[in-house]
Protein backbone atom coordinates (compact mmCIF):
# COMPACT_ATOMS: atom_id res chain seq x y z
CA UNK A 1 0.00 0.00 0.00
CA UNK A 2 1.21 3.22 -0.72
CA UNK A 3 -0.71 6.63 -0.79
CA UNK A 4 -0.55 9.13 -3.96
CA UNK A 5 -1.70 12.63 -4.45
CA UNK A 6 -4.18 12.78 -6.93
CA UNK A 7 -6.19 15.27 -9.18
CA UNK A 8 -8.62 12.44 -10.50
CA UNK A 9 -8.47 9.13 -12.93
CA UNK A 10 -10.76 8.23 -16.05
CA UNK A 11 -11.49 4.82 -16.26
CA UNK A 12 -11.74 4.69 -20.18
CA UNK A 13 -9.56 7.01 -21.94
CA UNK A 14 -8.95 6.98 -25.54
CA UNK A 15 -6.80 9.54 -25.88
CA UNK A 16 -4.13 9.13 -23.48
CA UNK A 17 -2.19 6.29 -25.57
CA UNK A 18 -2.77 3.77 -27.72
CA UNK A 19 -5.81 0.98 -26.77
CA UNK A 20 -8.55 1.74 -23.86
CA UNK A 21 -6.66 2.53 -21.00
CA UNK A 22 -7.06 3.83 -17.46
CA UNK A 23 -5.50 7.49 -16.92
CA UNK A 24 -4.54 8.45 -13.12
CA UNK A 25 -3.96 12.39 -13.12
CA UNK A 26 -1.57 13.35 -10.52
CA UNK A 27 -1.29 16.74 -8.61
CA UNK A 28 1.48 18.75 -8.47
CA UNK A 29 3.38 20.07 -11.69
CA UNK A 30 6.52 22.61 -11.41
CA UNK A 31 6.36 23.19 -14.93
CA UNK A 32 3.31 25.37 -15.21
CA UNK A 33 3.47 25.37 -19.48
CA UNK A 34 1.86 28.03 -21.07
CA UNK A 35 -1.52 26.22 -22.25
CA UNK A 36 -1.90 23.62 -19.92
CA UNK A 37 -4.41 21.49 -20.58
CA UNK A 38 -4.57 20.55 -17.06
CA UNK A 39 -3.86 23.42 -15.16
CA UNK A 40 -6.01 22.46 -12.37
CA UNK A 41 -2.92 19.81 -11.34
CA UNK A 42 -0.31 22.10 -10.70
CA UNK A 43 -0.84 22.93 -7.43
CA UNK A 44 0.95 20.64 -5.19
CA UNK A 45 -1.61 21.10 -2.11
CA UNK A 46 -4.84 20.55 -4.09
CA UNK A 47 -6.12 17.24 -4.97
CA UNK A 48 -6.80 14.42 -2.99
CA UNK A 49 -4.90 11.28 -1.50
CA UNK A 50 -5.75 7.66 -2.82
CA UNK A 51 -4.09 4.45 -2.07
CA UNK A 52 -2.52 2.82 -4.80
CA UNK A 53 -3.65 -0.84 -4.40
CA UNK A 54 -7.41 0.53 -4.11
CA UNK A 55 -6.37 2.04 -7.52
CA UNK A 56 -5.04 -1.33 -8.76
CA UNK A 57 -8.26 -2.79 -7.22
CA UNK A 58 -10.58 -0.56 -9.38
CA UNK A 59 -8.14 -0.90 -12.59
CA UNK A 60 -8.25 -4.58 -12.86
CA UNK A 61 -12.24 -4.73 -12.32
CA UNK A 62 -12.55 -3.35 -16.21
CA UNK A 63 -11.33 -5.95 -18.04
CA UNK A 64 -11.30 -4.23 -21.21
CA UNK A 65 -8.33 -2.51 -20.40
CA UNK A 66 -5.11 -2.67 -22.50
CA UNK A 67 -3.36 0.02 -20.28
CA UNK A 68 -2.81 2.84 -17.68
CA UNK A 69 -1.28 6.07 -18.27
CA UNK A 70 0.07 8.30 -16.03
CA UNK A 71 -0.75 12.14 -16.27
CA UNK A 72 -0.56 15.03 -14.46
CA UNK A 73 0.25 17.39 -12.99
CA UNK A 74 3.82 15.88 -12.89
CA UNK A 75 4.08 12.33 -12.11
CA UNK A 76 7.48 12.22 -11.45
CA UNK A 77 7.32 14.41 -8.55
CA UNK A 78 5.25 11.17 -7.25
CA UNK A 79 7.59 8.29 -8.67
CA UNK A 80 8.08 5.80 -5.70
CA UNK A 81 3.87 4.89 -5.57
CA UNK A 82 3.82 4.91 -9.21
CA UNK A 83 6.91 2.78 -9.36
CA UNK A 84 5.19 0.02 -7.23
CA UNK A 85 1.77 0.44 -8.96
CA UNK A 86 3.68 0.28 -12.40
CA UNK A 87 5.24 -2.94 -11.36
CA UNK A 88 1.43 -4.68 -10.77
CA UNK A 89 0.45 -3.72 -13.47
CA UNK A 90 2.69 -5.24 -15.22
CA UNK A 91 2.48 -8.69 -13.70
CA UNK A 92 -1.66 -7.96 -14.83
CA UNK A 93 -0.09 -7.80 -18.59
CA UNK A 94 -0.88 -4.18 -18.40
CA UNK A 95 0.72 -1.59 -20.22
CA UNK A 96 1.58 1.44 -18.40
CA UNK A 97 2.28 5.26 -20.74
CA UNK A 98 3.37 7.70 -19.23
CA UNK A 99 3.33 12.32 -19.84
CA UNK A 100 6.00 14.03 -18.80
CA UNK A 101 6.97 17.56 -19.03
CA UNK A 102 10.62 16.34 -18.44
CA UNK A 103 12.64 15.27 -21.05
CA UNK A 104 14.16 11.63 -21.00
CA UNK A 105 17.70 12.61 -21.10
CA UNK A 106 16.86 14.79 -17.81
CA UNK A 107 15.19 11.71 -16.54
CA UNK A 108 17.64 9.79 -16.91
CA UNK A 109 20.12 12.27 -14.81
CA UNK A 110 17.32 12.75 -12.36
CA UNK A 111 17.36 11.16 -8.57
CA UNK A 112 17.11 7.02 -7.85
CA UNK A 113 13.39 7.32 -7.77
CA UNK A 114 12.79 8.82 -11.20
CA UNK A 115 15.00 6.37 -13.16
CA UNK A 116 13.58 3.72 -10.80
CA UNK A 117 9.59 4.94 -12.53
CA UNK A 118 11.30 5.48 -15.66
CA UNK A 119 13.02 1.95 -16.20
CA UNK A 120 9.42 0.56 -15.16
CA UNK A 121 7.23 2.23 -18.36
CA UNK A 122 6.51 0.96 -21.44
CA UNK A 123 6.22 4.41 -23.10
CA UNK A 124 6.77 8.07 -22.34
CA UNK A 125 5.59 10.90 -23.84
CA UNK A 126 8.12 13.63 -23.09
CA UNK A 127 8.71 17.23 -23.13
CA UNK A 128 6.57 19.87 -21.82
CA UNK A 129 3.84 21.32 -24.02
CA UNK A 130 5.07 24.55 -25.87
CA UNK A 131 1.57 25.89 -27.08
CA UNK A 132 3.47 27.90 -29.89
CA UNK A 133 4.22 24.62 -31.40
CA UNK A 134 0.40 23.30 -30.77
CA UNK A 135 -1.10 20.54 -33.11
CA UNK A 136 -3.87 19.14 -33.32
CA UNK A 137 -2.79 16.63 -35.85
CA UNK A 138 -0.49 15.04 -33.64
CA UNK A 139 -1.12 11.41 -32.24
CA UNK A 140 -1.48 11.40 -28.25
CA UNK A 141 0.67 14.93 -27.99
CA UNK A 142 -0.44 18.21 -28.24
CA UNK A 143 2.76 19.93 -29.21
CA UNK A 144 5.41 19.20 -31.92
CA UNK A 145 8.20 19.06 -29.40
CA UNK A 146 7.08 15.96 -27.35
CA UNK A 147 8.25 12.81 -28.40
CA UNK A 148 6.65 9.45 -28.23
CA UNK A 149 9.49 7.32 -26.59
CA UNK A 150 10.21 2.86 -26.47
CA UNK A 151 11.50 3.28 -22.82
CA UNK A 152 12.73 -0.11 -23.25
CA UNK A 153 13.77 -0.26 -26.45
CA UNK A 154 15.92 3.17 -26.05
CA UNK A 155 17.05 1.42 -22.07
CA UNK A 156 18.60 -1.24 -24.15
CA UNK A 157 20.17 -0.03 -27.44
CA UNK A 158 21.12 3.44 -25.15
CA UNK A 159 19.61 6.06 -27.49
CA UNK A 160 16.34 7.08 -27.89
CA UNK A 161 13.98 5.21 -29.72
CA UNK A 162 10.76 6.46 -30.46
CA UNK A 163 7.45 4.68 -30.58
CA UNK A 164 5.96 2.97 -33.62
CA UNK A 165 2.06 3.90 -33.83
């Protein structure tokens, strides 16, 4: 059991990766982009706390599910309960996306925990959103900036590797 600040969750997102997944939004962002589509998250004292196996509880009940993403607000200002939740969800065959405003390179250089969340994702969509290079054409990213990222693929070949759609 671990607890996690949250803004909210939708239990059938289409739009948050590829497939019907479940999307947990954290609260808390420091990057406060211009545009935010979730502004409501940045604040790290709003929001609410949850327990992550109650989440894992209410995931695995829709059986429709081909994944979770993780959105924000920030989620790696959160990493170690989304670290452990990642990890069930993978032994569920789960896949698990996650948004980012970081980049993966500063991931990568960031503390134990991040790399520890990182290492544990299937996919990350990185970079912050930079509404002056909005659109709307773009598959699950709202600015031409973010990348769609193989976290393992790029882990093991040791250079990015983005994400075939």
């Amino acid at each position: 059991m671990a607890s996690i600040k949250l803004a909210g969750t939708v239990n059938d997102s289409i739009v948050d990766g590829e497939g019907y997944r479940f999307t947990i939004f954290t609260q808390g962002c420091p990057h406060n982009c211009i545009g935010c589509h979730n502004p409501q998250t940045h604040d790290f004292n709003g929001g609410y706390l949850a327990d992550t196996d109650e989440l894992l509880n209410e995931i695995l009940k829709n059986t429709l599910l081909e994944g979770v993403t993780f959105s924000g607000g920030e989620p790696f200002c959160q990493p170690k309960p989304l670290t452990d939740l990642a990890k069930k969800l993978h032994q569920n065959n789960l896949t698990v996306w996650c948004y980012t405003g970081y980049t993966m390179e500063q991931l990568l250089k960031g503390t134990a925990e991040q790399v520890e969340l990182l290492r544990e994702l299937d996919v990350l969509v990185d970079g912050p959103y930079e509404e002056w290079k909005r659109d709307i054409s773009l598959n699950f990213r709202g600015s031409s900036n973010q990348r769609i990222i193989d976290v393992q693929k790029s882990l093991r070949n040791d250079k990015i590797t983005l994400y075939a759609l």
